[in-house]
Protein backbone atom coordinates (compact mmCIF):
# COMPACT_ATOMS: atom_id res chain seq x y z
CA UNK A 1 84.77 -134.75 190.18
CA UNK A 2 85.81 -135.69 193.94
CA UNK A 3 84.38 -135.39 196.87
CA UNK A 4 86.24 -134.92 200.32
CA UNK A 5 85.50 -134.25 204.04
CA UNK A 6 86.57 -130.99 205.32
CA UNK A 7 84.91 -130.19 208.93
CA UNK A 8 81.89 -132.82 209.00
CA UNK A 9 80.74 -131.54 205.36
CA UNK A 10 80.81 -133.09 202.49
CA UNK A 11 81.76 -130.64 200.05
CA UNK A 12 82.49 -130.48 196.17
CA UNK A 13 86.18 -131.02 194.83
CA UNK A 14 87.49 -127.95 193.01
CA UNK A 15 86.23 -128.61 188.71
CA UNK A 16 89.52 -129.05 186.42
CA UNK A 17 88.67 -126.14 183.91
CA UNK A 18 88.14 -127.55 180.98
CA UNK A 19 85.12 -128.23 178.47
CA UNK A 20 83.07 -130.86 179.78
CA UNK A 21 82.64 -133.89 177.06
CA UNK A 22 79.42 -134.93 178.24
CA UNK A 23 76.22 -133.20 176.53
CA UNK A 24 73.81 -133.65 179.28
CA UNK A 25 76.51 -132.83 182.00
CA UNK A 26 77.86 -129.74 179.98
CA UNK A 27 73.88 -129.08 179.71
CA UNK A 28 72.85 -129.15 183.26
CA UNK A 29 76.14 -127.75 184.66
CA UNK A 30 75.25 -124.27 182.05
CA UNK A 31 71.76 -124.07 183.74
CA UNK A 32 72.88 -123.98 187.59
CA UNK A 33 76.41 -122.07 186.51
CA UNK A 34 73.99 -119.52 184.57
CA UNK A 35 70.93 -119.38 187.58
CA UNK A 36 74.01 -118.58 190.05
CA UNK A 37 75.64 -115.93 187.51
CA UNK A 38 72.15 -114.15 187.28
CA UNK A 39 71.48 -114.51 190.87
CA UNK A 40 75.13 -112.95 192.27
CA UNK A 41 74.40 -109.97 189.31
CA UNK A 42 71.31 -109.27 191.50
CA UNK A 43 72.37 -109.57 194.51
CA UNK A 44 75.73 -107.15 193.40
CA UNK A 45 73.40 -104.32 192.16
CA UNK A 46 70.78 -104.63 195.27
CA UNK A 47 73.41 -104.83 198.06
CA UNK A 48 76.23 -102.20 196.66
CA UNK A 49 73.88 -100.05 194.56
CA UNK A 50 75.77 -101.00 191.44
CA UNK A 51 74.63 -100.46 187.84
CA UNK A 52 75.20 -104.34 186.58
CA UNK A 53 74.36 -105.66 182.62
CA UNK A 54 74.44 -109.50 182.05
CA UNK A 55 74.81 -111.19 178.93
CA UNK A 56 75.38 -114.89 178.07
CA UNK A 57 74.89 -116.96 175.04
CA UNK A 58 74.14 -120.33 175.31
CA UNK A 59 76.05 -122.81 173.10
CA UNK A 60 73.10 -123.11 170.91
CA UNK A 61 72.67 -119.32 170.83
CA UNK A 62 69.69 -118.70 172.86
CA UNK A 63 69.85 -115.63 175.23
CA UNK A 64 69.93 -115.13 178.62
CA UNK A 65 70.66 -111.45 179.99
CA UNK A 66 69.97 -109.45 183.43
CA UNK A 67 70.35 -105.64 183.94
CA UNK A 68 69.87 -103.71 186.96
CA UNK A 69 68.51 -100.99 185.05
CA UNK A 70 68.13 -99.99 180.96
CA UNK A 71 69.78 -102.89 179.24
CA UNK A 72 70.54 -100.40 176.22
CA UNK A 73 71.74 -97.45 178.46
CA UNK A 74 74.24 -99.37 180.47
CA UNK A 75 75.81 -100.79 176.82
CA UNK A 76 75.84 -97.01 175.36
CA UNK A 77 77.66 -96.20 178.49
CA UNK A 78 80.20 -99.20 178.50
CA UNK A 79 80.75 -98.13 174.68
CA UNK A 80 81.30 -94.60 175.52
CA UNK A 81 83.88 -95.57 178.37
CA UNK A 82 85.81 -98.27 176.11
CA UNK A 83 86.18 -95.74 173.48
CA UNK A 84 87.50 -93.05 175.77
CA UNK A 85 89.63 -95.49 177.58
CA UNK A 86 91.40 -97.16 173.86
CA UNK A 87 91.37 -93.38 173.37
CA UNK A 88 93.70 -92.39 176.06
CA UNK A 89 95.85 -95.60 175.64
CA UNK A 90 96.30 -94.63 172.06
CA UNK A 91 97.34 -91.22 172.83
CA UNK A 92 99.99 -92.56 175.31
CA UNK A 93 100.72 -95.03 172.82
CA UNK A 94 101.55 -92.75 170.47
CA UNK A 95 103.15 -90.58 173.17
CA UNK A 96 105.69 -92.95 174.02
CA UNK A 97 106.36 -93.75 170.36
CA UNK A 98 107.26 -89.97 169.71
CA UNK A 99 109.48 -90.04 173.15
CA UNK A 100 111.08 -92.60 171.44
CA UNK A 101 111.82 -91.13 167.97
CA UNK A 102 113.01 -87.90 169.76
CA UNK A 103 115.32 -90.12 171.47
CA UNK A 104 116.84 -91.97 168.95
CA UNK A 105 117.09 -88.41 166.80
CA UNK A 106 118.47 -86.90 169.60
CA UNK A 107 121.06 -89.72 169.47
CA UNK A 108 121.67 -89.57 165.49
CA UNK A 109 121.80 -86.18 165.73
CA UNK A 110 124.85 -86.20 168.40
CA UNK A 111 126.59 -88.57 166.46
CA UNK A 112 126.80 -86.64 163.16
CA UNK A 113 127.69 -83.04 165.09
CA UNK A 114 130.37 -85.61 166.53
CA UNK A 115 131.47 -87.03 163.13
CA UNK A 116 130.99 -83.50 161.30
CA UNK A 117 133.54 -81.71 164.17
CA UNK A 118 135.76 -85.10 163.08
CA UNK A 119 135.34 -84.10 159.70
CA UNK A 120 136.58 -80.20 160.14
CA UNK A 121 139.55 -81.40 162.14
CA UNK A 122 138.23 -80.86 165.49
CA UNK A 123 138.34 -83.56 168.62
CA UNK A 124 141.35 -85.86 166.98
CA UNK A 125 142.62 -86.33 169.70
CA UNK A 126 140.83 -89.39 171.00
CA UNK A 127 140.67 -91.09 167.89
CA UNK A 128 142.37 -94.25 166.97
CA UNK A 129 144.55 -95.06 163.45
CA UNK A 130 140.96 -96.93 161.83
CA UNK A 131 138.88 -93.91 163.01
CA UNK A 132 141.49 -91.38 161.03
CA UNK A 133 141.90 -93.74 158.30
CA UNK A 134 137.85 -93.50 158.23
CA UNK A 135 137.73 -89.93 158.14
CA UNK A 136 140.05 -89.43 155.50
CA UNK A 137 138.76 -91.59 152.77
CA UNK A 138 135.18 -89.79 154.09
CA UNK A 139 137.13 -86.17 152.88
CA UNK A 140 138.15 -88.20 149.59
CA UNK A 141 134.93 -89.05 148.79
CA UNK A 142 133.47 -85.75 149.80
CA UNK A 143 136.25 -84.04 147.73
CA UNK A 144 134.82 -86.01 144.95
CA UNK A 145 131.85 -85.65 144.80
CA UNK A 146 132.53 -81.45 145.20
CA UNK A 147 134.75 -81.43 142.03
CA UNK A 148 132.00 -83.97 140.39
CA UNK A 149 129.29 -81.49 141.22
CA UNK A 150 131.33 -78.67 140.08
CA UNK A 151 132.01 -79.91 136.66
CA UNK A 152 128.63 -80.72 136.02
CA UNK A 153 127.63 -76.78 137.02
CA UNK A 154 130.18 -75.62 134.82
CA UNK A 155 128.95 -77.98 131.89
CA UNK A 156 125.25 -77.25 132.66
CA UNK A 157 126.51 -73.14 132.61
CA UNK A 158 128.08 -73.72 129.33
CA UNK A 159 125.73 -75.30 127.56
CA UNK A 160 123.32 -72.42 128.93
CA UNK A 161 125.76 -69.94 127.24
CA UNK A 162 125.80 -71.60 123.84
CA UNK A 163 122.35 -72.05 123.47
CA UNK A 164 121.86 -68.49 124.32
CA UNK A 165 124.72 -67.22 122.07
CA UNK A 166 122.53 -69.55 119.36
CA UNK A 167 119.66 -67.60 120.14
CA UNK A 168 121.23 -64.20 119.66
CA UNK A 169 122.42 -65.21 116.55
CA UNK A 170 119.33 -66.27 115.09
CA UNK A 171 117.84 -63.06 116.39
CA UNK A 172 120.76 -61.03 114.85
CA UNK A 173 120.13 -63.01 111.52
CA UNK A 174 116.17 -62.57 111.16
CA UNK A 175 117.03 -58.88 111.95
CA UNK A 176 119.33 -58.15 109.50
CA UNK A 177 116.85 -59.87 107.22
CA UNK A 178 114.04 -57.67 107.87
CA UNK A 179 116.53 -54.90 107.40
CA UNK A 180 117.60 -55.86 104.40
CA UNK A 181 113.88 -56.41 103.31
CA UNK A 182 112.86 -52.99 104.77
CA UNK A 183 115.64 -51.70 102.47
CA UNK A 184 115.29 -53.28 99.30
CA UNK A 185 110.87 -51.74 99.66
CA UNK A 186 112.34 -48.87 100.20
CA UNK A 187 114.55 -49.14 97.43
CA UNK A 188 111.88 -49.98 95.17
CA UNK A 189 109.76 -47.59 96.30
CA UNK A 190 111.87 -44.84 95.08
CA UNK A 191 112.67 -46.28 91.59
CA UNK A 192 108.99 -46.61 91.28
CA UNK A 193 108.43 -42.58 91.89
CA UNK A 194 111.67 -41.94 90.28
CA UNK A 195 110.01 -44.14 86.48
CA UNK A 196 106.93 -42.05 87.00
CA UNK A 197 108.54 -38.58 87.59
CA UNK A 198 110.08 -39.61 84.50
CA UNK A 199 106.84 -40.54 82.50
CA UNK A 200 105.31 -37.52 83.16
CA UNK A 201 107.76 -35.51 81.95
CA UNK A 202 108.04 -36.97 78.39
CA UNK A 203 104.02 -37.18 77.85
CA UNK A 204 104.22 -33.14 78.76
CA UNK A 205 103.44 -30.71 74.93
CA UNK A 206 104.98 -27.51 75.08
CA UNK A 207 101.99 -25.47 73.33
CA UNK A 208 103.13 -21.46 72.39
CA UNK A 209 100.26 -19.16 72.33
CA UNK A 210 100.41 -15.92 69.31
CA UNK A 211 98.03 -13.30 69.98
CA UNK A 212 97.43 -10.90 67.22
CA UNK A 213 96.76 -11.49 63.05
CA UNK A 214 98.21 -14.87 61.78
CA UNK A 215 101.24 -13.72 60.02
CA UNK A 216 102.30 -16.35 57.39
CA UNK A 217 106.06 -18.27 57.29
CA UNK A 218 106.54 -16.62 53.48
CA UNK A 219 106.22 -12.58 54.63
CA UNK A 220 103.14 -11.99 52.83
């Protein structure tokens, strides 16, 4: 630290800002630094009626704190404000990142109505012999991949029709089975009435009823 002569007074060279390497220096330099903070919070809150909160650690982590009114009031109310405040910079954060996307959409989206009126034949006219070379390998590939996607519909639609013609066939076959099944109870049915029709007639006796004297087979 210098000292120097300005206008008869000896006054105090300005401190090079950094940590000072001697405890007892570093020590006594915190107390009159920290006495002066303290007094200029007072004096700020008397003289322009401002609400003022102080707080400073020391190295070894005592406390030292001033307040011009409710310690715990004025730290409530400098949460409240920080919040709002990284609020509001977070909305315009995030405003100017949206401004952004819709800018560089806007800009994508310009470029493919430009490359899709290319593609249809329209605008040519500015074009150079790359650009035209570009756009027709671009219809190749898109021709492609049309006649790709088309075959595979038509393979997916046949395969759709033969397992449905498989279907009907099955169903076809189990119904002329039950048919057939149907048919061959009823068929059995009736040969079952028909052999008992026929049973009954064979166990009937034909019984002949003679009123009058019994008359005997020799004329007497």
């Amino acid at each position: 630290m210098f000292l120097k002569l300005c206008r008869g007074k000896m006054v105090r060279g300005k401190v090079q800002m950094k940590r000072i390497e001697n405890a007892s220096s570093r020590q006594v330099t915190f107390s009159k630094r920290r006495n002066g903070l303290l007094k200029k919070a007072y004096e700020l809150s008397v003289l322009c009626d401002a609400e003022v909160a102080l707080i400073i650690f020391s190295q070894k982590g005592r406390l030292y704190e001033f307040a011009s009114s409710n310690m715990q009031k004025t730290i409530q109310k400098y949460m409240e404000l920080t919040k709002e405040r990284n609020s509001g910079m977070e909305v315009e954060q995030h405003m100017q990142h949206l401004k952004h996307e819709a800018s560089f959409l806007a800009k994508n989206i310009e470029l493919l109505e430009n490359s899709h009126r290319k593609l249809l034949g329209h605008n040519l006219g500015t074009c150079s012999m790359e650009e035209l070379h570009e756009i027709d390998n671009q219809l190749e590939k898109s021709l492609r991949n049309i006649r790709s996607r088309k075959a595979q519909l038509f393979k997916e639609e046949i395969e759709k029709l033969q397992a449905k013609e498989k279907f009907l066939l099955e169903e076809n076959e189990r119904l002329s089975q039950k048919v057939k099944m149907k048919q061959r109870q009823a068929l059995e049915k009736q040969r079952e009435i028909g052999s008992c029709s026929q049973s009954t007639q064979s166990s009937e006796v034909v019984t002949e009823l003679f009123i009058g004297p019994p008359t005997t087979r020799n004329g007497s």
